[in-house]
PDB file of N, CA and C in Angstrom:
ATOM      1  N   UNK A   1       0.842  -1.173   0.000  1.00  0.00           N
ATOM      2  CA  UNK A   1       0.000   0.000   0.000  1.00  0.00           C
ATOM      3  C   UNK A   1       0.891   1.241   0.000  1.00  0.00           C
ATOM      4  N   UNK A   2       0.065   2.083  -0.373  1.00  0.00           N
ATOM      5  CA  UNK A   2       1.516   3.078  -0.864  1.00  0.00           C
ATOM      6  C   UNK A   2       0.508   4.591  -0.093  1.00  0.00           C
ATOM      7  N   UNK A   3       1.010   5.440   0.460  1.00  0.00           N
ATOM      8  CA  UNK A   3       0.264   6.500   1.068  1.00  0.00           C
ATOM      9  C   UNK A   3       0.954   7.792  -0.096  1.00  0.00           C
ATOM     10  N   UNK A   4      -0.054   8.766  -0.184  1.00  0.00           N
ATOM     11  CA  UNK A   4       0.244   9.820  -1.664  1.00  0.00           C
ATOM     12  C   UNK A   4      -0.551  11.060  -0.840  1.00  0.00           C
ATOM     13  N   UNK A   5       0.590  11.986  -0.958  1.00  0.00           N
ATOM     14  CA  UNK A   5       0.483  13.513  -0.518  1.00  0.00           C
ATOM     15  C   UNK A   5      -0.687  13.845  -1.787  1.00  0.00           C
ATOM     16  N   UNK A   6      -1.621  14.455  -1.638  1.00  0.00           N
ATOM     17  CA  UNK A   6      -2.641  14.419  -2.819  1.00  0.00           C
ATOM     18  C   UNK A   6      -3.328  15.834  -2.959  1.00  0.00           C
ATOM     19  N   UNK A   7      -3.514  16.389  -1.735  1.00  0.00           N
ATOM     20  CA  UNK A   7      -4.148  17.643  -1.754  1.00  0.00           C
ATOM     21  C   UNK A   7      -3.743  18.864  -0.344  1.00  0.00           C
ATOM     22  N   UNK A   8      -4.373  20.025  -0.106  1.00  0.00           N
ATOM     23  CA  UNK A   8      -4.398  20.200   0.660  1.00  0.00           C
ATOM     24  C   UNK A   8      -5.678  20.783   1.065  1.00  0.00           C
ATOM     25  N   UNK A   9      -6.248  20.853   2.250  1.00  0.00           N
ATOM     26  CA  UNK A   9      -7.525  21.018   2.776  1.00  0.00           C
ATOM     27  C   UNK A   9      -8.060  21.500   2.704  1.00  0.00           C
ATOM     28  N   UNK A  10      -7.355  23.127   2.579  1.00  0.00           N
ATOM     29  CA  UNK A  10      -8.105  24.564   2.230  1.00  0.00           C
ATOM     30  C   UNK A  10      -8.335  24.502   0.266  1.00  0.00           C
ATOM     31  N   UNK A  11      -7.576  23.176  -0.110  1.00  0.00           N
ATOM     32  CA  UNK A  11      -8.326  23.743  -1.729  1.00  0.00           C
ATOM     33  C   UNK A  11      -9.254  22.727  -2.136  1.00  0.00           C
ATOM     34  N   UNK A  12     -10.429  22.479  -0.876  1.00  0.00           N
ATOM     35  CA  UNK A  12     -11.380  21.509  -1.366  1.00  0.00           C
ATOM     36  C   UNK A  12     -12.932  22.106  -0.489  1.00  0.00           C
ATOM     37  N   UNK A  13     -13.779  23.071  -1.045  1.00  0.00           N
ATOM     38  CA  UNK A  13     -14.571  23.973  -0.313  1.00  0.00           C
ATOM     39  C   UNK A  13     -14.899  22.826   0.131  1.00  0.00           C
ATOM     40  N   UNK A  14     -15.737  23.278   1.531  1.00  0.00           N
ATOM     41  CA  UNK A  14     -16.664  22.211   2.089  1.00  0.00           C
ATOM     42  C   UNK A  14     -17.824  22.074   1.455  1.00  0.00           C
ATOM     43  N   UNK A  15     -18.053  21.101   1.560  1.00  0.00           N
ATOM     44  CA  UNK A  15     -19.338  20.739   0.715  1.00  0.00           C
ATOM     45  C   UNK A  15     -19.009  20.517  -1.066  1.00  0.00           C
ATOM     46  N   UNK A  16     -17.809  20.154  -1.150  1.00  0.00           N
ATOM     47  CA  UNK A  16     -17.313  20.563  -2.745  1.00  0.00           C
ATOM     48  C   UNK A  16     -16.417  19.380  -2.904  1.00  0.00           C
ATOM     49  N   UNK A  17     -15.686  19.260  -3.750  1.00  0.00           N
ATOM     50  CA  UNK A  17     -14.662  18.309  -4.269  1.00  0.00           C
ATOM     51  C   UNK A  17     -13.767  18.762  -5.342  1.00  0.00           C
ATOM     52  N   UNK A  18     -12.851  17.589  -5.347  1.00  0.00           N
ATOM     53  CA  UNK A  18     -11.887  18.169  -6.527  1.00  0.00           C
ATOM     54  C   UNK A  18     -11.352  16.552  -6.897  1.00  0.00           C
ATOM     55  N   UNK A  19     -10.943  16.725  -8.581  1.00  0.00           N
ATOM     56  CA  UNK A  19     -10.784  15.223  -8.831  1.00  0.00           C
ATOM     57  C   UNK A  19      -8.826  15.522  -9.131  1.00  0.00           C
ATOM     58  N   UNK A  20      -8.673  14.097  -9.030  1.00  0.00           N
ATOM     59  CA  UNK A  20      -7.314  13.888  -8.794  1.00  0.00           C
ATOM     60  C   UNK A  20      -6.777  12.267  -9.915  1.00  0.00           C
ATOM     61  N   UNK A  21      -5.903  12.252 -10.587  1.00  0.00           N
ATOM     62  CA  UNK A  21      -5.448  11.216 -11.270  1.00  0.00           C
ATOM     63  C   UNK A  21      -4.592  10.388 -10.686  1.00  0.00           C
ATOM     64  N   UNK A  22      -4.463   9.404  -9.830  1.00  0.00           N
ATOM     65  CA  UNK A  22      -3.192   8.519  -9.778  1.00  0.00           C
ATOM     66  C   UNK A  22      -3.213   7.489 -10.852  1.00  0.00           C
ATOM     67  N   UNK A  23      -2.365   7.277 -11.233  1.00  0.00           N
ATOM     68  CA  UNK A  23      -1.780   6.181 -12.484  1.00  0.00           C
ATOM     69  C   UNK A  23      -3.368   6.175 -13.237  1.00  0.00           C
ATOM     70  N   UNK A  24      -3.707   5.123 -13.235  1.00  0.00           N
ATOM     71  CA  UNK A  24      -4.984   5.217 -13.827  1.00  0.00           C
ATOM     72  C   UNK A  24      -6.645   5.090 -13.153  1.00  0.00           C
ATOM     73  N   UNK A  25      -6.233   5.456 -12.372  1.00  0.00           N
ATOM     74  CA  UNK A  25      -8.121   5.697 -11.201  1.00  0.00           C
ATOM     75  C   UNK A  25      -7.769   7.223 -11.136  1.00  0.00           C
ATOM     76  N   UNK A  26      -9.356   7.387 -11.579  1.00  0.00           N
ATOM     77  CA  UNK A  26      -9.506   8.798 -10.910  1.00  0.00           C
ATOM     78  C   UNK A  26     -10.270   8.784  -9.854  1.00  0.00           C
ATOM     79  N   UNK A  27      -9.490   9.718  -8.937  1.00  0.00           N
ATOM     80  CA  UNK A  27      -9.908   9.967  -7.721  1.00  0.00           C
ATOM     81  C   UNK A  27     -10.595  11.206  -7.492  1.00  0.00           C
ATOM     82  N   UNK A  28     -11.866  11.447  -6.668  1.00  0.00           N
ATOM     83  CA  UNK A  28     -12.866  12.252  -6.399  1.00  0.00           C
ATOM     84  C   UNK A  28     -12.492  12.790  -5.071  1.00  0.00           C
ATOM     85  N   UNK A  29     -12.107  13.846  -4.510  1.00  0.00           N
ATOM     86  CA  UNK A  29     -11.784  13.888  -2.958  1.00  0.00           C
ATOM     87  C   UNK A  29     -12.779  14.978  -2.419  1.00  0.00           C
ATOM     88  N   UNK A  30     -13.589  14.787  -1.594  1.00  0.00           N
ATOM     89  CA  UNK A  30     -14.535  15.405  -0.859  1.00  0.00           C
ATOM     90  C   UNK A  30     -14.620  15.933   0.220  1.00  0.00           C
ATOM     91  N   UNK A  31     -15.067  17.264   0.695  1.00  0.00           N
ATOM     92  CA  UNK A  31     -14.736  17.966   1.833  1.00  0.00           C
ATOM     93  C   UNK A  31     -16.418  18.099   2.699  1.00  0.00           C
ATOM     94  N   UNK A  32     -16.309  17.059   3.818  1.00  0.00           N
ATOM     95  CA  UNK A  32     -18.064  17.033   4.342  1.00  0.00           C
ATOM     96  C   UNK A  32     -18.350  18.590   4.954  1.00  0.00           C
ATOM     97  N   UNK A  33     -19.304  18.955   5.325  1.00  0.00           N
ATOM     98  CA  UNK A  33     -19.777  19.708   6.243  1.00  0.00           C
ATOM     99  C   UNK A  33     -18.814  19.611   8.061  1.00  0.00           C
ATOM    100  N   UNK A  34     -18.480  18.517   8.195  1.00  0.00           N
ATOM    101  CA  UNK A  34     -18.562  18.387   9.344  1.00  0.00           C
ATOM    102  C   UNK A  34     -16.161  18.393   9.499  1.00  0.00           C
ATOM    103  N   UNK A  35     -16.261  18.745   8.223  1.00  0.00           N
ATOM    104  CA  UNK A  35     -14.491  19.346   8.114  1.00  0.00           C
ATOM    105  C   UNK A  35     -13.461  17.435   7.808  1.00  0.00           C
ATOM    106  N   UNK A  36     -14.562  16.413   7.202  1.00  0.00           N
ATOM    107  CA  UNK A  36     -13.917  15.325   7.091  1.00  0.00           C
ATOM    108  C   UNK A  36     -13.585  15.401   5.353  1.00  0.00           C
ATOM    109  N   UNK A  37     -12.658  14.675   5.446  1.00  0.00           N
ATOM    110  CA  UNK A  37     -12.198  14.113   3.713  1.00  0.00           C
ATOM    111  C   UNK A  37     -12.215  13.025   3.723  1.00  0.00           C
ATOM    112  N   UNK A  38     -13.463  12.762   2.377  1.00  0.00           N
ATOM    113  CA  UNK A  38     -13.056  11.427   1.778  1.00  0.00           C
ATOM    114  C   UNK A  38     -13.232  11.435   0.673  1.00  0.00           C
ATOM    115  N   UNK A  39     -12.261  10.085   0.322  1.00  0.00           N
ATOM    116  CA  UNK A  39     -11.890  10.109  -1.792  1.00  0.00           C
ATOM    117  C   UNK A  39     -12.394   8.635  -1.809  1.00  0.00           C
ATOM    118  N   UNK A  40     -12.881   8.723  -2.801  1.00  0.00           N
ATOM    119  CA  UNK A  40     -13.420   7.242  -3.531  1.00  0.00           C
ATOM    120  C   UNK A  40     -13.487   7.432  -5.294  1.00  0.00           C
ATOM    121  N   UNK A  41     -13.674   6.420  -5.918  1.00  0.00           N
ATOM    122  CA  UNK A  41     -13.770   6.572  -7.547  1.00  0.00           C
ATOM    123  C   UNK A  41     -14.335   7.118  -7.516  1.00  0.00           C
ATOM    124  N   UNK A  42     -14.080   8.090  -8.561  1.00  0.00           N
ATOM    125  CA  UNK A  42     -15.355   8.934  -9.573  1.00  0.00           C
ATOM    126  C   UNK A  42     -15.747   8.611 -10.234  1.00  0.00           C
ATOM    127  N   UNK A  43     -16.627   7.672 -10.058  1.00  0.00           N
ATOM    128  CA  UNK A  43     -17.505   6.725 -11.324  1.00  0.00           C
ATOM    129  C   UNK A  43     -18.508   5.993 -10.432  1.00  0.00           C
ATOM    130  N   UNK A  44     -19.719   6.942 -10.666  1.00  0.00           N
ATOM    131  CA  UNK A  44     -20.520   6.114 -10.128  1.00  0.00           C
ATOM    132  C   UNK A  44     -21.209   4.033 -11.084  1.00  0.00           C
ATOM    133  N   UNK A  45     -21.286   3.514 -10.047  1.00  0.00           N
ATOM    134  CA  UNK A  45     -21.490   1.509 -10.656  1.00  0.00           C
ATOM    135  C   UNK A  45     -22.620   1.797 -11.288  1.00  0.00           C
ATOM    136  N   UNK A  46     -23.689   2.766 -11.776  1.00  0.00           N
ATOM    137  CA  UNK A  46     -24.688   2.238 -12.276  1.00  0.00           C
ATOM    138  C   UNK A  46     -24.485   2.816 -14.139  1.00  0.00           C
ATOM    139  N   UNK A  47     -23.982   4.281 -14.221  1.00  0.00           N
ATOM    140  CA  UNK A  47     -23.966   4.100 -15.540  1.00  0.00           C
ATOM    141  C   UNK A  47     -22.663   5.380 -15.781  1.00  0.00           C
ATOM    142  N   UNK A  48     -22.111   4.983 -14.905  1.00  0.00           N
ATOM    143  CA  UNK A  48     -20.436   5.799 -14.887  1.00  0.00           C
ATOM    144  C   UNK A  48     -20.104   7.554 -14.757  1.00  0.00           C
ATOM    145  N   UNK A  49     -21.638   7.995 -14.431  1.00  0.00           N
ATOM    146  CA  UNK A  49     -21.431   9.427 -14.160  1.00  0.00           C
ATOM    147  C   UNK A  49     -20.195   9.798 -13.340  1.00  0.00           C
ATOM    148  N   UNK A  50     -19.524  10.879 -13.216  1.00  0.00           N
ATOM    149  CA  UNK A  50     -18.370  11.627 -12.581  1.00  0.00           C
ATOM    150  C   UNK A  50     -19.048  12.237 -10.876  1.00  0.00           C
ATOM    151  N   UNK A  51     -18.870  11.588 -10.063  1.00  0.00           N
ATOM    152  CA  UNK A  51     -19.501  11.556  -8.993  1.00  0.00           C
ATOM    153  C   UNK A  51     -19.034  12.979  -8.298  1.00  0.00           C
ATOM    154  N   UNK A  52     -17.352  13.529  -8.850  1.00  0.00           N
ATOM    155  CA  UNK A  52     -17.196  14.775  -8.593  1.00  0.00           C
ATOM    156  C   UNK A  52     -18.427  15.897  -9.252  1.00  0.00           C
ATOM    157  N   UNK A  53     -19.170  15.999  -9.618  1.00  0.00           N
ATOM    158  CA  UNK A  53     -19.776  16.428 -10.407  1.00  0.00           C
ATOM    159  C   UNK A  53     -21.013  16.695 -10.064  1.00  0.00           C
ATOM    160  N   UNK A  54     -21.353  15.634  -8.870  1.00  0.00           N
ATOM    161  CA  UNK A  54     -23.267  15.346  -7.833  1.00  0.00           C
ATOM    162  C   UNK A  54     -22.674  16.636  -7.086  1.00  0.00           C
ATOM    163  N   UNK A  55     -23.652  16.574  -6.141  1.00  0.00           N
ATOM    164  CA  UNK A  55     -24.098  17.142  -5.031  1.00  0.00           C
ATOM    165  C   UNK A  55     -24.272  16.249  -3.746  1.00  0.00           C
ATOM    166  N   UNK A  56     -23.294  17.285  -2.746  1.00  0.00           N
ATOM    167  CA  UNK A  56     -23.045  16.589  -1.858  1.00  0.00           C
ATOM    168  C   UNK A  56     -24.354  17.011  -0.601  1.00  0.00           C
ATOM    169  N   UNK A  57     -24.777  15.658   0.135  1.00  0.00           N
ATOM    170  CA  UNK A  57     -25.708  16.042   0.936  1.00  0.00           C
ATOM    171  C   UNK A  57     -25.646  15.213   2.136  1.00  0.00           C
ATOM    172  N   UNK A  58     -25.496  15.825   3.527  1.00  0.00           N
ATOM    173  CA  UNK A  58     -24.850  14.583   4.978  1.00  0.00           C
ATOM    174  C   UNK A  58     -23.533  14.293   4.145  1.00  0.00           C
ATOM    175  N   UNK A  59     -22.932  12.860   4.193  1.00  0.00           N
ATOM    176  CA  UNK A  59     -22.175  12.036   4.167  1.00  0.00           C
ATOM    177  C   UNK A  59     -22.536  11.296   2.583  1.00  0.00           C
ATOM    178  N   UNK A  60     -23.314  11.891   1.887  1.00  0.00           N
ATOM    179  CA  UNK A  60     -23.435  10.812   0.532  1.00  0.00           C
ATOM    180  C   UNK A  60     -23.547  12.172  -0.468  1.00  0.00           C
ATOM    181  N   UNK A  61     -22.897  11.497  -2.012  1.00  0.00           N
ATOM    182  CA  UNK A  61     -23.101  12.574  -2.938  1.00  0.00           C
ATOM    183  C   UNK A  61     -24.397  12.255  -4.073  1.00  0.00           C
ATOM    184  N   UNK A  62     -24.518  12.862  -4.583  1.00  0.00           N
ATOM    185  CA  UNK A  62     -25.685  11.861  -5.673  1.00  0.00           C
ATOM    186  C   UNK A  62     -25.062  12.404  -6.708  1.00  0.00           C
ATOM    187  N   UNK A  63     -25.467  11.166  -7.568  1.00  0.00           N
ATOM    188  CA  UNK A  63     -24.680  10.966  -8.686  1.00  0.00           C
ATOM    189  C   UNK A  63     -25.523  12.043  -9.567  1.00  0.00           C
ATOM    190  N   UNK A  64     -24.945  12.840 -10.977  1.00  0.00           N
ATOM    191  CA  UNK A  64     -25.034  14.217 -11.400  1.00  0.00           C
ATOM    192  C   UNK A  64     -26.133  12.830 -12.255  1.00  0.00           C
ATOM    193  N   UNK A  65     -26.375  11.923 -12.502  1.00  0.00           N
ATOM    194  CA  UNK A  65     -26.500  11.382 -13.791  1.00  0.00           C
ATOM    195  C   UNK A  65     -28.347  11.054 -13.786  1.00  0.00           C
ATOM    196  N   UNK A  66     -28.148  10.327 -12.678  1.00  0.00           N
ATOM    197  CA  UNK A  66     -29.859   9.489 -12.531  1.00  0.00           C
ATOM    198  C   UNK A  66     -30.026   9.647 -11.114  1.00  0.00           C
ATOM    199  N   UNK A  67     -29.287  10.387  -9.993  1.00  0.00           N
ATOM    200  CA  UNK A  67     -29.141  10.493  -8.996  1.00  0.00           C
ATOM    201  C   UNK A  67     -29.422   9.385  -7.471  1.00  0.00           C
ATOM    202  N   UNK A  68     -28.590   8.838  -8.129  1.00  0.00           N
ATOM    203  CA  UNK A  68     -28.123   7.357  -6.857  1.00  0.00           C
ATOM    204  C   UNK A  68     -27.476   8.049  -5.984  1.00  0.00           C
ATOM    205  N   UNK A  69     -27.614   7.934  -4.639  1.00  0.00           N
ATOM    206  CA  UNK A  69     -26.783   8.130  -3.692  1.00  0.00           C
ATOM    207  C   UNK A  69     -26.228   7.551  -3.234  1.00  0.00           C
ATOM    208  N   UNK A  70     -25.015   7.725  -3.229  1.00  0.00           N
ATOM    209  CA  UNK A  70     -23.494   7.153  -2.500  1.00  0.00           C
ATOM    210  C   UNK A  70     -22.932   7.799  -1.237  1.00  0.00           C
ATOM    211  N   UNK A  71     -23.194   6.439  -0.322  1.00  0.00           N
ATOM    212  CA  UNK A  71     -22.301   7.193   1.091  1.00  0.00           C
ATOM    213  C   UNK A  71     -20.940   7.146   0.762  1.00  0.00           C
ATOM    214  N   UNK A  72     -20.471   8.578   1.202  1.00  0.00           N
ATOM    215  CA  UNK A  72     -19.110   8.774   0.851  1.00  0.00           C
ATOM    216  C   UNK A  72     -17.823   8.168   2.164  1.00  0.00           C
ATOM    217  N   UNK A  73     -18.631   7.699   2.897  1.00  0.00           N
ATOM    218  CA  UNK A  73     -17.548   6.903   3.917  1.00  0.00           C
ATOM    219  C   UNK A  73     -17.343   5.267   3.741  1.00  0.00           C
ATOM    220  N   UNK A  74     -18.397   4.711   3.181  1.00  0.00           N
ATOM    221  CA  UNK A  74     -18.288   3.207   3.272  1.00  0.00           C
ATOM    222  C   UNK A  74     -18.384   2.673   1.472  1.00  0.00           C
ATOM    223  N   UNK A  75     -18.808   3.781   0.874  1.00  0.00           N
ATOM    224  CA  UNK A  75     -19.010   3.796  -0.866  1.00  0.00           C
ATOM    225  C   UNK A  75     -20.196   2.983  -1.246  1.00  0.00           C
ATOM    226  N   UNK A  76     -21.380   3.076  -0.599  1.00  0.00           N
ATOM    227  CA  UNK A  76     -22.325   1.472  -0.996  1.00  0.00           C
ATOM    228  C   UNK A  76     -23.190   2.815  -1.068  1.00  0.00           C
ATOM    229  N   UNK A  77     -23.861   2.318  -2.290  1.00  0.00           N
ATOM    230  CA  UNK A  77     -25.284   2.975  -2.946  1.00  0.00           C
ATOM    231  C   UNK A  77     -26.384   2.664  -1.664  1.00  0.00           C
ATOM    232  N   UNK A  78     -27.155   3.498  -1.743  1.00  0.00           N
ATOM    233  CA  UNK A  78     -28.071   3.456  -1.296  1.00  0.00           C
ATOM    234  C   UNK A  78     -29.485   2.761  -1.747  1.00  0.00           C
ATOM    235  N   UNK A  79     -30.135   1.913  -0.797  1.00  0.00           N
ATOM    236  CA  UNK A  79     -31.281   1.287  -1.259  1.00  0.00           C
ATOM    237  C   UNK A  79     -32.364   2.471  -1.825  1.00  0.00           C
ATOM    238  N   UNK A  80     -33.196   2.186  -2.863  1.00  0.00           N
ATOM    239  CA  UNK A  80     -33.683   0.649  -3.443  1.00  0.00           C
ATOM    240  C   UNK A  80     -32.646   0.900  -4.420  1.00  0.00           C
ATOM    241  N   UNK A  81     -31.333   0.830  -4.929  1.00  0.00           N
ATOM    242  CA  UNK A  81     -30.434   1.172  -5.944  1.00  0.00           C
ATOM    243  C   UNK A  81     -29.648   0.402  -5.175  1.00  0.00           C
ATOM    244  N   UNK A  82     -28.053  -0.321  -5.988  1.00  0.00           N
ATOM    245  CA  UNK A  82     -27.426  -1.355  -5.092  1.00  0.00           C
ATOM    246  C   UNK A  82     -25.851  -1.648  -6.035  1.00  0.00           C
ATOM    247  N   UNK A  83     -25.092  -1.746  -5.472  1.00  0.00           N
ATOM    248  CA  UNK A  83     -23.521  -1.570  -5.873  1.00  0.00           C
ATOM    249  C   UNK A  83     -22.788  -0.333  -4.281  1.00  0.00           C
ATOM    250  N   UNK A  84     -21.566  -0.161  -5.070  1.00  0.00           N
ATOM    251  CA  UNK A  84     -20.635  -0.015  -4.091  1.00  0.00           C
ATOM    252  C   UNK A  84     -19.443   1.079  -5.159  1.00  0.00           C
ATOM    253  N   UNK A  85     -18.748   1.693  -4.603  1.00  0.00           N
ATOM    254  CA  UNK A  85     -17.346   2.285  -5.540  1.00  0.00           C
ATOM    255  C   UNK A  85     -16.473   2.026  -4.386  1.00  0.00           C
ATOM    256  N   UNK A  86     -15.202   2.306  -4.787  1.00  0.00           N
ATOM    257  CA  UNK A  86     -13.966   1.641  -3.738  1.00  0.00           C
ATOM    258  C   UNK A  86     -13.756   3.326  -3.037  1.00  0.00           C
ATOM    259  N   UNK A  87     -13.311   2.879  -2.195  1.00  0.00           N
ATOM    260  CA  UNK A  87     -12.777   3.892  -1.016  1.00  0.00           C
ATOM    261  C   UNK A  87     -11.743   4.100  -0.822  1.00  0.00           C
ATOM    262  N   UNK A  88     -10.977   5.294  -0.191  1.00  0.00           N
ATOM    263  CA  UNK A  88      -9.717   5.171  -0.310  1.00  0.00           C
ATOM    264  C   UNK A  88      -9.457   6.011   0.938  1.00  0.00           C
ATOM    265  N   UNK A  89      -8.307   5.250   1.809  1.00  0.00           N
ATOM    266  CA  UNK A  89      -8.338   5.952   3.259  1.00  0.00           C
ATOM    267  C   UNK A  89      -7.633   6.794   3.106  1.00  0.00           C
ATOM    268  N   UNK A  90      -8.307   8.042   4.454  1.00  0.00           N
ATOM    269  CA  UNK A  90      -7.730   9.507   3.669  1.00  0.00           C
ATOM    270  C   UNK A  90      -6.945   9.825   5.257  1.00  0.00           C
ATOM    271  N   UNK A  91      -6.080  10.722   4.890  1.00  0.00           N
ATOM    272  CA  UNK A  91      -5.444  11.531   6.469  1.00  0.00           C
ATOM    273  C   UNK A  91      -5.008  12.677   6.376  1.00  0.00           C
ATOM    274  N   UNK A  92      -5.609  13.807   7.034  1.00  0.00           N
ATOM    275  CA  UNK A  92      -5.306  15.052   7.107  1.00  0.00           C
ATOM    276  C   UNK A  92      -4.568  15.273   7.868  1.00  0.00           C
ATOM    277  N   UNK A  93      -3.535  16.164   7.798  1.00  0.00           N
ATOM    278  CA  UNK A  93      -2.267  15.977   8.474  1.00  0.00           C
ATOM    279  C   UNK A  93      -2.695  17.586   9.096  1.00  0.00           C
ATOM    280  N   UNK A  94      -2.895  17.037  10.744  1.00  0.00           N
ATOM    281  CA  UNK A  94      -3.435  18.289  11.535  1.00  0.00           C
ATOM    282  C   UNK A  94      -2.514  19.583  11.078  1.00  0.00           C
ATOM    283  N   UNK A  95      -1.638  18.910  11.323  1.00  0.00           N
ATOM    284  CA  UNK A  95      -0.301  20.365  11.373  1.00  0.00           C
ATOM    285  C   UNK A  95      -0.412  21.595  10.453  1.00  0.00           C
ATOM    286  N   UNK A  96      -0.258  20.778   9.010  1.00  0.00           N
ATOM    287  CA  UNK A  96       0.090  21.039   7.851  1.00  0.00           C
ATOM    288  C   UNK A  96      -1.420  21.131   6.831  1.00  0.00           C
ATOM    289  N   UNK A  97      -2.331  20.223   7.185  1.00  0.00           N
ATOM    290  CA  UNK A  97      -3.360  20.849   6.300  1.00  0.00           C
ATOM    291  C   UNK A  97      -3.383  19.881   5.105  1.00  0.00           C
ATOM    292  N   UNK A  98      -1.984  18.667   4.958  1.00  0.00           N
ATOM    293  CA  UNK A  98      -2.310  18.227   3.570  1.00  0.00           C
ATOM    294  C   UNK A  98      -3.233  16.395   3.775  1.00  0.00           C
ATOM    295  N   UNK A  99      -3.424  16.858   2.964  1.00  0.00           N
ATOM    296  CA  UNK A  99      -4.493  15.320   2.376  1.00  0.00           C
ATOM    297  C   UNK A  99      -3.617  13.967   1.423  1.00  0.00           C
ATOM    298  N   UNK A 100      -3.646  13.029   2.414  1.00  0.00           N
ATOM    299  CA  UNK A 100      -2.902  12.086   2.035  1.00  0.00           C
ATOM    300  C   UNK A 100      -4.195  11.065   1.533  1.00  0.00           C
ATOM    301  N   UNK A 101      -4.102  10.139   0.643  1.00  0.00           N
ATOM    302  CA  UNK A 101      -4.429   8.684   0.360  1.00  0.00           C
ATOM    303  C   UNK A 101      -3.663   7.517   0.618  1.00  0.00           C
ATOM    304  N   UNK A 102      -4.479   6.619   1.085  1.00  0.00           N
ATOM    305  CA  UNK A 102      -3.810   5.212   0.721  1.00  0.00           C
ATOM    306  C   UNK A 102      -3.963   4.670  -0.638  1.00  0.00           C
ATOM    307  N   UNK A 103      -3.193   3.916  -1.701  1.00  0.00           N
ATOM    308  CA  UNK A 103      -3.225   3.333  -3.053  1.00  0.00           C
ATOM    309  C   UNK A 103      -3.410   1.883  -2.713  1.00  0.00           C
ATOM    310  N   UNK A 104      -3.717   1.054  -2.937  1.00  0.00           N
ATOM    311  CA  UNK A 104      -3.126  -0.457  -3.021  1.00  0.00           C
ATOM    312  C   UNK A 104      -2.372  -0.137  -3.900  1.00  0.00           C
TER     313      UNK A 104
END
């Protein structure tokens, strides 16, 4: 697993996102209401909308496309709709402000 300096905190409004490329996944990184970050694919499982792109609402974004909602902490669609996107553990580095990922 490989950990990646990726962002920093103040350039992701709350309530907003910003997308990010490692090798070949794009990554979606999200700033909650409540001052948490989390990144998961930007592709929502049902017909590949850019999930940077929804609207974020609590802890889930909805997809810009047909609007599925995705919790952005555990990545599983919400019922009656059903799939998952991968997650990626995030760490804000109190000090400094920057936003790390884990890669497999």
């Amino acid at each position: 697993m490989t950990k990646i300096k990726i962002a920093h905190v103040q350039d992701i409004d709350v309530l907003g996102s910003r997308t990010f490329t490692v090798g070949d996944k794009e990554i979606a990184l999200f700033r909650l209401s409540d001052g948490s970050v989390h990144a998961v694919e930007n592709r929502c499982p049902h017909k590949g909308g850019r999930l940077s792109e929804g609207m974020v609402c609590g802890s889930n974004v909805h997809c810009p496309l047909h609007d599925w909602k995705i919790d952005l902490r555990s990545g599983n669609v919400q019922e009656p709709d059903h799939g998952s996107v991968i997650v990626y553990e995030t760490e804000v580095d109190a000090a400094t402000g920057s936003v790390y990922i884990t890669i497999d």
